[in-house]
PDB file of N, CA and C in Angstrom:
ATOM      1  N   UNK A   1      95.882 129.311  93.951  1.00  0.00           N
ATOM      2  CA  UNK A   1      96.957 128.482  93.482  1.00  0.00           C
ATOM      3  C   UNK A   1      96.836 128.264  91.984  1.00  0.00           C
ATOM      4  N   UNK A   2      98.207 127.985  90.905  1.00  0.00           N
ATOM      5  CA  UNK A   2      98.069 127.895  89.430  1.00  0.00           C
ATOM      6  C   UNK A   2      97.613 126.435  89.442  1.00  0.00           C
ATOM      7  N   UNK A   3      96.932 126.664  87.772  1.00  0.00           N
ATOM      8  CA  UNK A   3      96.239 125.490  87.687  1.00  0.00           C
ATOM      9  C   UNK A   3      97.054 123.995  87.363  1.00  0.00           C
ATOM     10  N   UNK A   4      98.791 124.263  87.575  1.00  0.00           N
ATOM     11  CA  UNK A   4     100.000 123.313  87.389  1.00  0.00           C
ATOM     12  C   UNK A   4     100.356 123.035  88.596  1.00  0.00           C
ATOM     13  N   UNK A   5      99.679 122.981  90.032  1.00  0.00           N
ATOM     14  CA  UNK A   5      99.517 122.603  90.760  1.00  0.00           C
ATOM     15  C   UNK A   5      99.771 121.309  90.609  1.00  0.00           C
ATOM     16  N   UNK A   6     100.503 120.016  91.511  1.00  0.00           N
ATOM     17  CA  UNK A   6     100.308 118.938  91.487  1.00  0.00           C
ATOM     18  C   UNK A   6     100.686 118.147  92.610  1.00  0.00           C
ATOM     19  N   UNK A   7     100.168 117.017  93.306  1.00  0.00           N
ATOM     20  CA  UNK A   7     100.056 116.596  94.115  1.00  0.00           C
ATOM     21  C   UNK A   7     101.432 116.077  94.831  1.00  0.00           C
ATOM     22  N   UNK A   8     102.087 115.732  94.152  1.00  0.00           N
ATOM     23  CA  UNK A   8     103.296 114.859  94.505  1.00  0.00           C
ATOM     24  C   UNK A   8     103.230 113.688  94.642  1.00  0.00           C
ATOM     25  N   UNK A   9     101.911 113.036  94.790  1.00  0.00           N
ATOM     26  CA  UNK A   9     101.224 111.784  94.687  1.00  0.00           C
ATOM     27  C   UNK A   9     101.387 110.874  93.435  1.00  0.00           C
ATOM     28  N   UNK A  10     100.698 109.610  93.602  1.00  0.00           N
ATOM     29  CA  UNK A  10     101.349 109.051  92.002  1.00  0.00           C
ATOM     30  C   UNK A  10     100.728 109.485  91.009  1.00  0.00           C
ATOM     31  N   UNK A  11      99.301 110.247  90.660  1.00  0.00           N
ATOM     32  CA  UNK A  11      98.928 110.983  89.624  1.00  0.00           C
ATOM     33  C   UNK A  11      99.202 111.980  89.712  1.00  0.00           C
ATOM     34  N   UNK A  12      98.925 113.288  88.559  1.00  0.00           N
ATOM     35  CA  UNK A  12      98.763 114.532  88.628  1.00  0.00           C
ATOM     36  C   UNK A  12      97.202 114.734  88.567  1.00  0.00           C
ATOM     37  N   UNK A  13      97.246 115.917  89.791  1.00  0.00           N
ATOM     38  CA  UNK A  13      95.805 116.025  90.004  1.00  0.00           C
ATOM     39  C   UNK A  13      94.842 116.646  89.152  1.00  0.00           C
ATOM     40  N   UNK A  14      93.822 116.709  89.352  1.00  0.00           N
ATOM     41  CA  UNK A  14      92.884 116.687  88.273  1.00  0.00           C
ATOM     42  C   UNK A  14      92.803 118.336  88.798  1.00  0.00           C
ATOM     43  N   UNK A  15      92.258 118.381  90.771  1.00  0.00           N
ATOM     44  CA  UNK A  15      91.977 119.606  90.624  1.00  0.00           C
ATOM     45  C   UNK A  15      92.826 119.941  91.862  1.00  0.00           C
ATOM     46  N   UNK A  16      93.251 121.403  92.031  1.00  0.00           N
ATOM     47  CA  UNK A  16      94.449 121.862  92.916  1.00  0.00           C
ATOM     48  C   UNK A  16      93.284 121.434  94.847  1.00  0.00           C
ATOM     49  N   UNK A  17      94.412 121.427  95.671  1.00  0.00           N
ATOM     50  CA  UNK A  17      93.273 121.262  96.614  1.00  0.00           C
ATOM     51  C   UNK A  17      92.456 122.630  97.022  1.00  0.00           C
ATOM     52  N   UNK A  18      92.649 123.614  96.979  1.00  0.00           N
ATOM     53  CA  UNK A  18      91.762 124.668  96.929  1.00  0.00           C
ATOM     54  C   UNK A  18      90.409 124.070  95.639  1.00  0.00           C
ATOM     55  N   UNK A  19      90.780 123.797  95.013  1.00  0.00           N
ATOM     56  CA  UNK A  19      89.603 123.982  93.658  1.00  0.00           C
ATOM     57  C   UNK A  19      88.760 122.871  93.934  1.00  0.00           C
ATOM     58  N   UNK A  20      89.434 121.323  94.470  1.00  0.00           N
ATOM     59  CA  UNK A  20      88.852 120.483  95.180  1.00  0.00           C
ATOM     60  C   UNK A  20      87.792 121.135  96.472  1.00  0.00           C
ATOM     61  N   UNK A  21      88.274 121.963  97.512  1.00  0.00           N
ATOM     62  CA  UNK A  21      87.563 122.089  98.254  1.00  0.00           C
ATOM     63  C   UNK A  21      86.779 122.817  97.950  1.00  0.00           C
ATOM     64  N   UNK A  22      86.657 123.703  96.648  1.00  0.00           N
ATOM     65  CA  UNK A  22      85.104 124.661  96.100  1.00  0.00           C
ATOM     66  C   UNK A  22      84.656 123.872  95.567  1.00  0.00           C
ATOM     67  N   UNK A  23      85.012 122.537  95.221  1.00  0.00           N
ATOM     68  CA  UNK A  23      84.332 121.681  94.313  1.00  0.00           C
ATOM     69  C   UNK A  23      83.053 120.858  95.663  1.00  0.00           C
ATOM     70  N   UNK A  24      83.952 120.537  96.501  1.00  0.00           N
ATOM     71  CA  UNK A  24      83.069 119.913  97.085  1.00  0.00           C
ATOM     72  C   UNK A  24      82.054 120.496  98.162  1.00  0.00           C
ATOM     73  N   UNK A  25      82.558 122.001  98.431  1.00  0.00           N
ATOM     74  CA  UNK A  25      81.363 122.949  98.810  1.00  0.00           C
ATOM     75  C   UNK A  25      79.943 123.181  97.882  1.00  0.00           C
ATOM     76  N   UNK A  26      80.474 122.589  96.581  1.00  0.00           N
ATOM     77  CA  UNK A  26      79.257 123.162  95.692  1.00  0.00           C
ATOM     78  C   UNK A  26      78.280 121.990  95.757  1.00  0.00           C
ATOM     79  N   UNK A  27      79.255 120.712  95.662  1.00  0.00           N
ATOM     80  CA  UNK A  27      78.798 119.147  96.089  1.00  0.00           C
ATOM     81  C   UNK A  27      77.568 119.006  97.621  1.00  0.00           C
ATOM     82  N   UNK A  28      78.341 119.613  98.440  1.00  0.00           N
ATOM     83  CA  UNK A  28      77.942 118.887  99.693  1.00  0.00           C
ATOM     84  C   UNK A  28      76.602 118.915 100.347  1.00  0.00           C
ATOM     85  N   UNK A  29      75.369 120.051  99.544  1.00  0.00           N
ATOM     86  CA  UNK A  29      74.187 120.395  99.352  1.00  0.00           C
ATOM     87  C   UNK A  29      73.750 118.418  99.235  1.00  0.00           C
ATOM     88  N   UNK A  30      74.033 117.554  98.279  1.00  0.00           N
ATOM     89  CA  UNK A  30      73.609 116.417  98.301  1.00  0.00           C
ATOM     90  C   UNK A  30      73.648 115.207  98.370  1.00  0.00           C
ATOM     91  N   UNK A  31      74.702 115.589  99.923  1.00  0.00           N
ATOM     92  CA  UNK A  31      75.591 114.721 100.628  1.00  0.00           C
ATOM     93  C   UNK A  31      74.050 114.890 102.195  1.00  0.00           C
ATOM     94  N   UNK A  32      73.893 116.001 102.342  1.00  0.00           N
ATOM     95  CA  UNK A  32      73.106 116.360 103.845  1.00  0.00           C
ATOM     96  C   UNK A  32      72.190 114.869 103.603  1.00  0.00           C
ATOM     97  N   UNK A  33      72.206 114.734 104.887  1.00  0.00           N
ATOM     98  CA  UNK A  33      71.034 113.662 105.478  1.00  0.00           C
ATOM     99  C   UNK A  33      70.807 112.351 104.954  1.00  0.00           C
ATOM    100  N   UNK A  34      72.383 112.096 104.374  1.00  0.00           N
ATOM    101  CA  UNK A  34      72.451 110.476 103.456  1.00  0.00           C
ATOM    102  C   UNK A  34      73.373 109.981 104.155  1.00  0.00           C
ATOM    103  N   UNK A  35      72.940 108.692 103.847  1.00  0.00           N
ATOM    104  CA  UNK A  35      73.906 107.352 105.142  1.00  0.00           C
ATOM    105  C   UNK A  35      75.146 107.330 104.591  1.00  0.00           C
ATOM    106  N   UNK A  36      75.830 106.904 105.346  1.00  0.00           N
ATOM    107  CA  UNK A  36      77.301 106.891 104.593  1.00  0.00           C
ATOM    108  C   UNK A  36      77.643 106.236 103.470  1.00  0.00           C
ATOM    109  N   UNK A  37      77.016 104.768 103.524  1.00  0.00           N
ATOM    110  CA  UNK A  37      77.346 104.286 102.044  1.00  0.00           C
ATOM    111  C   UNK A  37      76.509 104.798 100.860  1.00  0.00           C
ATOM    112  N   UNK A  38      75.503 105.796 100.604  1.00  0.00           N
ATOM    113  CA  UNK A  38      75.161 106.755 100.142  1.00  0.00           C
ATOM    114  C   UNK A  38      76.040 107.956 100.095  1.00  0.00           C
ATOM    115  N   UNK A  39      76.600 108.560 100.635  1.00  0.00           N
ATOM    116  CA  UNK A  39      77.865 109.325 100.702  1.00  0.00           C
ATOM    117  C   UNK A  39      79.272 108.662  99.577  1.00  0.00           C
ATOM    118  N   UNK A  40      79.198 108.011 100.030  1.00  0.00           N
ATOM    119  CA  UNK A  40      80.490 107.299  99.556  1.00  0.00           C
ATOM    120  C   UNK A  40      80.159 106.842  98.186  1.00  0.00           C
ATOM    121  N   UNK A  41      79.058 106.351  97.682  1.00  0.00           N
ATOM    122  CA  UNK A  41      78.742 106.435  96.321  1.00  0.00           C
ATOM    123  C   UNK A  41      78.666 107.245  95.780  1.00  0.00           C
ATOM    124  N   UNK A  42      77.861 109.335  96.352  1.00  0.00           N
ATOM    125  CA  UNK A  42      77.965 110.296  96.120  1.00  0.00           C
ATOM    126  C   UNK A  42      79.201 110.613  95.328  1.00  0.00           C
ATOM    127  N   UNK A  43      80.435 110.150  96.489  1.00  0.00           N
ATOM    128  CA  UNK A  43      81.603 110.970  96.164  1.00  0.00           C
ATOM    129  C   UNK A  43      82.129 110.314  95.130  1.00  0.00           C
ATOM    130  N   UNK A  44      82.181 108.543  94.691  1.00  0.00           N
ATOM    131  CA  UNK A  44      81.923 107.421  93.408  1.00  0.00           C
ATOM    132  C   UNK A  44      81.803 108.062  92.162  1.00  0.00           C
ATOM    133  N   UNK A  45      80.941 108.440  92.426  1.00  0.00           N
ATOM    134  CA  UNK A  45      79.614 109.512  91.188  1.00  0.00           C
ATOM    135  C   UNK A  45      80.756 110.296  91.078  1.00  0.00           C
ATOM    136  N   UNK A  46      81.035 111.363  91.603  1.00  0.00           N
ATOM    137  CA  UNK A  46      81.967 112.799  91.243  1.00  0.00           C
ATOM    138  C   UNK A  46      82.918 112.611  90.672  1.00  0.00           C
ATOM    139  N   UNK A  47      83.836 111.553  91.449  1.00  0.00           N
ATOM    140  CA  UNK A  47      84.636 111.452  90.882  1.00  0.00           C
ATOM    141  C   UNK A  47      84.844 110.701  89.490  1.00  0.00           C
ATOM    142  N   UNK A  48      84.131 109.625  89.467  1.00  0.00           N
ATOM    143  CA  UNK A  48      84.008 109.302  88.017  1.00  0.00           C
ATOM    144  C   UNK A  48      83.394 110.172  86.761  1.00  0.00           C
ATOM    145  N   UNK A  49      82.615 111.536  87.356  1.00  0.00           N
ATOM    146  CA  UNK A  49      81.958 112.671  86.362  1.00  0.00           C
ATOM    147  C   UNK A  49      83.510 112.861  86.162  1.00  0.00           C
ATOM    148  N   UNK A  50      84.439 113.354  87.014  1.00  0.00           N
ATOM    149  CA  UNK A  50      85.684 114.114  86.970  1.00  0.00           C
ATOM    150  C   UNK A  50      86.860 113.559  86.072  1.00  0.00           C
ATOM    151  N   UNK A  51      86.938 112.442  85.867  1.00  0.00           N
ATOM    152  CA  UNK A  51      87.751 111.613  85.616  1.00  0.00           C
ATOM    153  C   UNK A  51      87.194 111.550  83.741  1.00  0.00           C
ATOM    154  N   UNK A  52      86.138 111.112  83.805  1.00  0.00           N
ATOM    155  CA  UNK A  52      85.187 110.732  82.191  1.00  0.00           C
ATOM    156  C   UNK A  52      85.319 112.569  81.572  1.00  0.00           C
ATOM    157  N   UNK A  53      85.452 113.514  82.040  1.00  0.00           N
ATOM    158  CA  UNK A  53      85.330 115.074  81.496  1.00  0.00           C
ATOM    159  C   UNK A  53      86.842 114.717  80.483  1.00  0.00           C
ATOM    160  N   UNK A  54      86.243 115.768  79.508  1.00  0.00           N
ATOM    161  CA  UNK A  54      87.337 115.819  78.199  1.00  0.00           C
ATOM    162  C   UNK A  54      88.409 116.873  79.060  1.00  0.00           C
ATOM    163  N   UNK A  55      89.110 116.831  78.321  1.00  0.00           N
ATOM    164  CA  UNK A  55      90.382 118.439  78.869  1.00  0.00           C
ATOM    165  C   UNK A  55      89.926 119.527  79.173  1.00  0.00           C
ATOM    166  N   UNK A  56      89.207 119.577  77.386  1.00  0.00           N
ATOM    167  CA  UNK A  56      88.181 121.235  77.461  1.00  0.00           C
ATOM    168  C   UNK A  56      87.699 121.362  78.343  1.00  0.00           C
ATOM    169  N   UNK A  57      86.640 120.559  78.815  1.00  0.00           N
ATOM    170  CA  UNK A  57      85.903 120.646  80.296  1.00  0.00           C
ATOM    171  C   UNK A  57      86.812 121.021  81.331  1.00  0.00           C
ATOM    172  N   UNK A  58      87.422 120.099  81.508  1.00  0.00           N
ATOM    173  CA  UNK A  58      88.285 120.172  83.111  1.00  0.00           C
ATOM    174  C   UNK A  58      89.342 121.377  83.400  1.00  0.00           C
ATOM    175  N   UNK A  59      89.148 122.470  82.394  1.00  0.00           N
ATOM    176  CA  UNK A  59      90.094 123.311  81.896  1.00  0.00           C
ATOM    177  C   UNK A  59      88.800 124.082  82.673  1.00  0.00           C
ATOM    178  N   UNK A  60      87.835 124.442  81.580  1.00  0.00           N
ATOM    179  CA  UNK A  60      86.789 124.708  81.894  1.00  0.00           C
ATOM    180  C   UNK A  60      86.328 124.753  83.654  1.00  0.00           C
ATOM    181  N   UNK A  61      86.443 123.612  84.228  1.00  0.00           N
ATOM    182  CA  UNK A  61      85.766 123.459  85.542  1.00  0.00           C
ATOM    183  C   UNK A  61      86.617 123.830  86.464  1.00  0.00           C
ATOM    184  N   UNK A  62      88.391 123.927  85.736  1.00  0.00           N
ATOM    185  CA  UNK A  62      89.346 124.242  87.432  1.00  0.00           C
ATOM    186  C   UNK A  62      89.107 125.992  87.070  1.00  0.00           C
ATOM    187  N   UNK A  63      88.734 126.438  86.076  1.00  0.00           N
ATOM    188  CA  UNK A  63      88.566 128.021  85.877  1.00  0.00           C
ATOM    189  C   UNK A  63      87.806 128.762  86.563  1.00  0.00           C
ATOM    190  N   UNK A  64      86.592 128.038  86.338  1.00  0.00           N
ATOM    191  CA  UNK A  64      85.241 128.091  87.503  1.00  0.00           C
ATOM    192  C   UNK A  64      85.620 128.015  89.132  1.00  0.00           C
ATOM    193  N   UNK A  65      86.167 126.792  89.172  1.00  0.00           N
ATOM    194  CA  UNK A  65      86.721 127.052  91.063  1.00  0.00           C
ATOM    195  C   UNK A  65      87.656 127.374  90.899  1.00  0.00           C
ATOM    196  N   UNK A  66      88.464 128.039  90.124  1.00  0.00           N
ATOM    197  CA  UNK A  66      89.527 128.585  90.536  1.00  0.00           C
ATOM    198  C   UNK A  66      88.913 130.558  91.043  1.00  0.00           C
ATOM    199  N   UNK A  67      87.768 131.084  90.263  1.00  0.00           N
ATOM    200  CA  UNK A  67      87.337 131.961  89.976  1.00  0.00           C
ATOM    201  C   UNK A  67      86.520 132.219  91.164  1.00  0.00           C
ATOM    202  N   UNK A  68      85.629 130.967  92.229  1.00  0.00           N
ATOM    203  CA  UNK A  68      85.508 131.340  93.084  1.00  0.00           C
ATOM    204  C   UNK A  68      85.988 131.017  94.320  1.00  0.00           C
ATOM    205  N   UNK A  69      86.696 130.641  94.473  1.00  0.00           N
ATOM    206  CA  UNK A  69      88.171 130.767  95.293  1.00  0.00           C
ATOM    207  C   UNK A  69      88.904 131.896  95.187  1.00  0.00           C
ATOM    208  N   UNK A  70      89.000 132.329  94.119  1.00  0.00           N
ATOM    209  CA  UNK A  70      89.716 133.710  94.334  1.00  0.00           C
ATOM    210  C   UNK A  70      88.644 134.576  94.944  1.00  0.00           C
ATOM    211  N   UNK A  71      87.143 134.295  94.697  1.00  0.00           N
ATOM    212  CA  UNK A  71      86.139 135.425  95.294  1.00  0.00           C
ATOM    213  C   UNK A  71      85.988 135.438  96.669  1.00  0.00           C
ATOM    214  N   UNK A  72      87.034 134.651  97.373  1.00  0.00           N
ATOM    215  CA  UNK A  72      86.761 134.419  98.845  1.00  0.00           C
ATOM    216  C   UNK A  72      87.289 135.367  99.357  1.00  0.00           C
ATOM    217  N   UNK A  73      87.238 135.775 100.511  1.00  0.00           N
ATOM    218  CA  UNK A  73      87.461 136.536 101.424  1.00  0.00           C
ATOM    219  C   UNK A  73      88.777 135.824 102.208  1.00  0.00           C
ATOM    220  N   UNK A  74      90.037 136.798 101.979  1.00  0.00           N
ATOM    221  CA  UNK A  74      91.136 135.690 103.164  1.00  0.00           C
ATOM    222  C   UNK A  74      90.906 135.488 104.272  1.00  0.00           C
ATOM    223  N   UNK A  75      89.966 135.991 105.083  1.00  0.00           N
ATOM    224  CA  UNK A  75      89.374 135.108 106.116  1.00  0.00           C
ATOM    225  C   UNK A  75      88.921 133.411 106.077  1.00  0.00           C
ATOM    226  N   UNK A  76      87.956 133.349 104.540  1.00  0.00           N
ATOM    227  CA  UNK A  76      87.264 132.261 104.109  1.00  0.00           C
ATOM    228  C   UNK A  76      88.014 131.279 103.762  1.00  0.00           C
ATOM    229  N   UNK A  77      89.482 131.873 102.872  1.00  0.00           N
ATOM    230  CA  UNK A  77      90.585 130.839 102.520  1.00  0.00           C
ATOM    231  C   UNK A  77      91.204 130.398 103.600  1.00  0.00           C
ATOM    232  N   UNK A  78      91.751 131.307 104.325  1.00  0.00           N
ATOM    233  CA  UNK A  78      92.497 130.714 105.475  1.00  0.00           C
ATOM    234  C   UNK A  78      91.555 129.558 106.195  1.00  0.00           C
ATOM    235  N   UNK A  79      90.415 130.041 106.546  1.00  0.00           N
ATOM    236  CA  UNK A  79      89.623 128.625 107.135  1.00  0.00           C
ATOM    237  C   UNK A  79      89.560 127.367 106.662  1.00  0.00           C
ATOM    238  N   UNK A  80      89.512 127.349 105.239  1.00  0.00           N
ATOM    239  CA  UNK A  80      89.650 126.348 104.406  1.00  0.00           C
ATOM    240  C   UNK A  80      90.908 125.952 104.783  1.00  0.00           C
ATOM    241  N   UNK A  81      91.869 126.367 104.523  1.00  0.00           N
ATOM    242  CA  UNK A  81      93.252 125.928 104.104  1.00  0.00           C
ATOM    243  C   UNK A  81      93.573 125.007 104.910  1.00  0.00           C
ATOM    244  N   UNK A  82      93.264 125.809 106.295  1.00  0.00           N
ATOM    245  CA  UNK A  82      93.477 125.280 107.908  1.00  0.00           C
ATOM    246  C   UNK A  82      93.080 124.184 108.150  1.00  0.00           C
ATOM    247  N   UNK A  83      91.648 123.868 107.222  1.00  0.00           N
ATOM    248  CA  UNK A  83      90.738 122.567 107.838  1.00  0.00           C
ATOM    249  C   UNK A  83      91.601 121.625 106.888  1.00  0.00           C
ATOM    250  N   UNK A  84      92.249 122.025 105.713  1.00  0.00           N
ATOM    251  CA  UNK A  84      92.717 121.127 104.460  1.00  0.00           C
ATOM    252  C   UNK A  84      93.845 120.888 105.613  1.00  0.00           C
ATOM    253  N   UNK A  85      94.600 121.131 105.635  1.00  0.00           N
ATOM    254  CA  UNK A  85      95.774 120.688 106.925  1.00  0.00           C
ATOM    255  C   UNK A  85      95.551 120.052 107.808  1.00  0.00           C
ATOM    256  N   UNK A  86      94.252 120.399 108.799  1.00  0.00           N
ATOM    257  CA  UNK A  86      94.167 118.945 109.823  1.00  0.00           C
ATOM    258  C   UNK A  86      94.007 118.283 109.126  1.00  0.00           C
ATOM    259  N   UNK A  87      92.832 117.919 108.125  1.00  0.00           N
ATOM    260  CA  UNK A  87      92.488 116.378 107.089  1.00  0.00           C
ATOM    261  C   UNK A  87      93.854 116.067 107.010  1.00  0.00           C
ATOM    262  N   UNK A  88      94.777 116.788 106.397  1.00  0.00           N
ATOM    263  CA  UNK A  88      95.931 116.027 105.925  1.00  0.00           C
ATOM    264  C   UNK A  88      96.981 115.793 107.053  1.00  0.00           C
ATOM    265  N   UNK A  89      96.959 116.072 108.164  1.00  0.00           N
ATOM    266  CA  UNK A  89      97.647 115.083 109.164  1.00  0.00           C
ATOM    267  C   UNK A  89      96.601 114.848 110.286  1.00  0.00           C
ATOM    268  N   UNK A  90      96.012 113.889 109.677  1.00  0.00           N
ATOM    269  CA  UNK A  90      94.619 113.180 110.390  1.00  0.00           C
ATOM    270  C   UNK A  90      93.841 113.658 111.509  1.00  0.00           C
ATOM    271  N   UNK A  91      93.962 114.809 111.863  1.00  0.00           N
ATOM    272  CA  UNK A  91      93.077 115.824 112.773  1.00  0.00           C
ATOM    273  C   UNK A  91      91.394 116.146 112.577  1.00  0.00           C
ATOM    274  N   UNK A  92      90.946 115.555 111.331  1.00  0.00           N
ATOM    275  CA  UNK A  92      89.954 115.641 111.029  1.00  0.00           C
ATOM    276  C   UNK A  92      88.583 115.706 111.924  1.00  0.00           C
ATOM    277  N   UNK A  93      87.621 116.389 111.771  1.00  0.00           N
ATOM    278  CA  UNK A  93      86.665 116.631 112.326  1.00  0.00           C
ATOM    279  C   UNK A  93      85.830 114.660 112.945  1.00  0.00           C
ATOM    280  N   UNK A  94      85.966 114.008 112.124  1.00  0.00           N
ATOM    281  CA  UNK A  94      85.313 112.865 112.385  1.00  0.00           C
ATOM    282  C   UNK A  94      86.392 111.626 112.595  1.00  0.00           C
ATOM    283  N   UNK A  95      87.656 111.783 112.729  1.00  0.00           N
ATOM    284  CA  UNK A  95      88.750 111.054 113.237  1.00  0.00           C
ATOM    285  C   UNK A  95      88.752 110.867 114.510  1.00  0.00           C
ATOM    286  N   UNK A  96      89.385 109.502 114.952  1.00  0.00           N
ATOM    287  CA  UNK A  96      89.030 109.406 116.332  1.00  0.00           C
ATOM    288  C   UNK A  96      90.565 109.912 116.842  1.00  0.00           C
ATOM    289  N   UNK A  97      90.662 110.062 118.038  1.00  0.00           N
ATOM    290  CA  UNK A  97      91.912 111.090 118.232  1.00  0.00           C
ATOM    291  C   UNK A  97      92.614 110.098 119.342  1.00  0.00           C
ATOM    292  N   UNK A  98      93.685 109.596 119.590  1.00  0.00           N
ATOM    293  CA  UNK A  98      94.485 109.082 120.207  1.00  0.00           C
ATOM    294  C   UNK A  98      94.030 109.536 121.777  1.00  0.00           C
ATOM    295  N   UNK A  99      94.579 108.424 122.922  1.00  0.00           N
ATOM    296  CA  UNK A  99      94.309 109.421 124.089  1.00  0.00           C
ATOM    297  C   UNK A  99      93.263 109.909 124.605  1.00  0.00           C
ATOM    298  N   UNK A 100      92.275 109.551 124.028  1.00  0.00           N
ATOM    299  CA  UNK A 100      91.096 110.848 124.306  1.00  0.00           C
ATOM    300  C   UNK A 100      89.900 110.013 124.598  1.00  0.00           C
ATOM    301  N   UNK A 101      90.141 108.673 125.256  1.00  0.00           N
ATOM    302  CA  UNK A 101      89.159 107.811 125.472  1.00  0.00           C
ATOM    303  C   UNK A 101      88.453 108.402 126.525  1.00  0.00           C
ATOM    304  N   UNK A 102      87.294 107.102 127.456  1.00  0.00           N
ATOM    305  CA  UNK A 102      86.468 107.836 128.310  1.00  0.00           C
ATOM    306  C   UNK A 102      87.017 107.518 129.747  1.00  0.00           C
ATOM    307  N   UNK A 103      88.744 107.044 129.781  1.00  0.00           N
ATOM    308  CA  UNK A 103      89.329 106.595 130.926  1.00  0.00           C
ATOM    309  C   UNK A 103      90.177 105.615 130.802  1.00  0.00           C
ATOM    310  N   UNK A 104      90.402 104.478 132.000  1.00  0.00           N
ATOM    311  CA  UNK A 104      91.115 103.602 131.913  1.00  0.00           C
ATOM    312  C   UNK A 104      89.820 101.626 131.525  1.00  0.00           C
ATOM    313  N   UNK A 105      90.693 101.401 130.958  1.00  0.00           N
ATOM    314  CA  UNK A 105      89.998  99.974 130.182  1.00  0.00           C
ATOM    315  C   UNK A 105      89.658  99.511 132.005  1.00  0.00           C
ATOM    316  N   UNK A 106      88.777  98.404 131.534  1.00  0.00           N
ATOM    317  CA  UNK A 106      87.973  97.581 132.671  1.00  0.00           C
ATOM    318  C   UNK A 106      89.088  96.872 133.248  1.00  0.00           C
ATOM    319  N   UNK A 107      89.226  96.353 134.180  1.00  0.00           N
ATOM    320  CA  UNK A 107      90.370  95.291 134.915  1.00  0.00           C
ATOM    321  C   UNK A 107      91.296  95.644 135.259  1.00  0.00           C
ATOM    322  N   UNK A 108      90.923  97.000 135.231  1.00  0.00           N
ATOM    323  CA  UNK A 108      92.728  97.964 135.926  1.00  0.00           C
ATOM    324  C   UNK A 108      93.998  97.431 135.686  1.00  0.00           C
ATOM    325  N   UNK A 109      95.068  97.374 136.085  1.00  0.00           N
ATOM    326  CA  UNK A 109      95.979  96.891 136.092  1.00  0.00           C
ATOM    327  C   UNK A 109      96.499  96.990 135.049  1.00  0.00           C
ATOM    328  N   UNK A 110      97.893  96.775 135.044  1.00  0.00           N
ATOM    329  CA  UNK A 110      98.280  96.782 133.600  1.00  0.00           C
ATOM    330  C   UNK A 110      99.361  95.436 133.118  1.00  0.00           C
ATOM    331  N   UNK A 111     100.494  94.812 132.594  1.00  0.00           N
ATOM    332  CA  UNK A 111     100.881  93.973 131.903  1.00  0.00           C
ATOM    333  C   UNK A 111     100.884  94.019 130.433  1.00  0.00           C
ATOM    334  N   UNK A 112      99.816  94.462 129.996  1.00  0.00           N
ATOM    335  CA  UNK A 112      99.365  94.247 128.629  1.00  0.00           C
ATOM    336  C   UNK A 112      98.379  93.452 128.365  1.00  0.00           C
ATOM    337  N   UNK A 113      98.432  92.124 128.951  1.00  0.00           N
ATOM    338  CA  UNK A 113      97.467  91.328 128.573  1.00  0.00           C
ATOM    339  C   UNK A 113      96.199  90.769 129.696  1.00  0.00           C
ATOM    340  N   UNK A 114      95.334  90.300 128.916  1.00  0.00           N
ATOM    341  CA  UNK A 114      93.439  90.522 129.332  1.00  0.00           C
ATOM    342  C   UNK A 114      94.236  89.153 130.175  1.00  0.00           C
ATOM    343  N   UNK A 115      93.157  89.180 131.496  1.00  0.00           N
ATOM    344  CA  UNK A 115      92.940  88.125 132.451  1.00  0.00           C
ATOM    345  C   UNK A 115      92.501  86.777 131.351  1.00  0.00           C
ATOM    346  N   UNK A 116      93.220  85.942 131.974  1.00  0.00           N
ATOM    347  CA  UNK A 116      92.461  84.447 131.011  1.00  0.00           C
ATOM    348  C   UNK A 116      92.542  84.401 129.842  1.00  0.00           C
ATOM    349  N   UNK A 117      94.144  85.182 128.869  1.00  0.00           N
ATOM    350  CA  UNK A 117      94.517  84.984 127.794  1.00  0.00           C
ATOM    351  C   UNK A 117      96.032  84.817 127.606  1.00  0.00           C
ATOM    352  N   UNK A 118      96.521  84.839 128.365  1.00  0.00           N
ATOM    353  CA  UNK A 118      97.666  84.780 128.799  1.00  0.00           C
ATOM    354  C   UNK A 118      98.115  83.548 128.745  1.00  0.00           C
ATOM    355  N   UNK A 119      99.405  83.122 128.579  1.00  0.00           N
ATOM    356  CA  UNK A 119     100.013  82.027 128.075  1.00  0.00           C
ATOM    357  C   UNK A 119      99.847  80.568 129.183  1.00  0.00           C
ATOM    358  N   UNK A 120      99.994  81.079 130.725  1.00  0.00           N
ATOM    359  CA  UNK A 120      99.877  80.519 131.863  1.00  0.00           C
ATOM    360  C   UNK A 120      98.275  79.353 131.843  1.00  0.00           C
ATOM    361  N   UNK A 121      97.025  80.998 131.263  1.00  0.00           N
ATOM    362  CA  UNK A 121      96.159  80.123 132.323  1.00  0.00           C
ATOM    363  C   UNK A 121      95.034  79.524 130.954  1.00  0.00           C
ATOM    364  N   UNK A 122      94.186  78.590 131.468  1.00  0.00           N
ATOM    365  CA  UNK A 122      93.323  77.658 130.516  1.00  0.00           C
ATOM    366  C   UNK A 122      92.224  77.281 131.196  1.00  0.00           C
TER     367      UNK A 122
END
C-alpha cells in the first residue's frame, strides 16, 4: 500500500496498516512472556517513540516496512491482511465471542430476571 494511505479516522496515520503490522512483528520479540500491564506499557513506549520521530525518520521507518512487506510472500500478506480484518470487526484471536458460552446460566428458566430481584419479592 502507498505511503498516503490514511485511516479515515480523526488523525492521519502515522503508519499504513500493513507497515503497522511489520512494525509490530519486529516489536513482538519483547512483548513474549510479559503481563499485560507490561504489554500495554510496551505498546505506551512505541507509540510515543512513533509519535516524538521527526518526518525524516518516519519517512525513513514507513520505507523500511514498507520494503519488507513488499518482501513477503502473497501467501504471508494475505494472512496478515485476513487477521487485520477479523481485529477490525472484533473477531480477534483473544475476543470473547458472543454465543459461545459453556451453556445455559444457573436457574434455568427464563423472564429475564434473577430469582429474588425482581420487583415483587423482598
Amino acid at each position: 500500500m502507498s505511503e498516503e494511505h490514511q485511516s479515515g479516522g480523526k488523525e492521519e496515520r502515522i503508519l499504513s496498516p500493513e507497515q503497522q503490522a511489520m512494525w509490530r512483528r519486529d516489536n513482538r520479540g519483547a512483548m513474549q512472556g510479559k503481563s499485560r500491564e507490561e504489554k500495554l506499557a510496551h505498546r505506551k513506549q512505541l507509540r510515543d517513540k512513533l509519535e516524538a520521530m521527526s518526518e525524516a525518520e518516519r519517512v525513513a521507518l514507513r520505507s523500511e516496512l514498507q520494503a519488507k512487506w513488499d518482501a513477503l510472500s502473497a501467501e504471508d500478506k494475505h494472512a496478515i491482511t485476513q487477521k487485520l480484518h477479523e481485529l477490525a470487526e472484533g473477531k480477534g484471536k483473544h475476543r470473547q465471542k458472543k454465543g459461545k458460552g459453556k451453556g445455559k446460566r444457573k436457574g434455568g428458566g427464563g423472564g429475564g430476571k434473577r430469582a429474588g430481584h425482581g420487583e415483587d419479592s423482598e
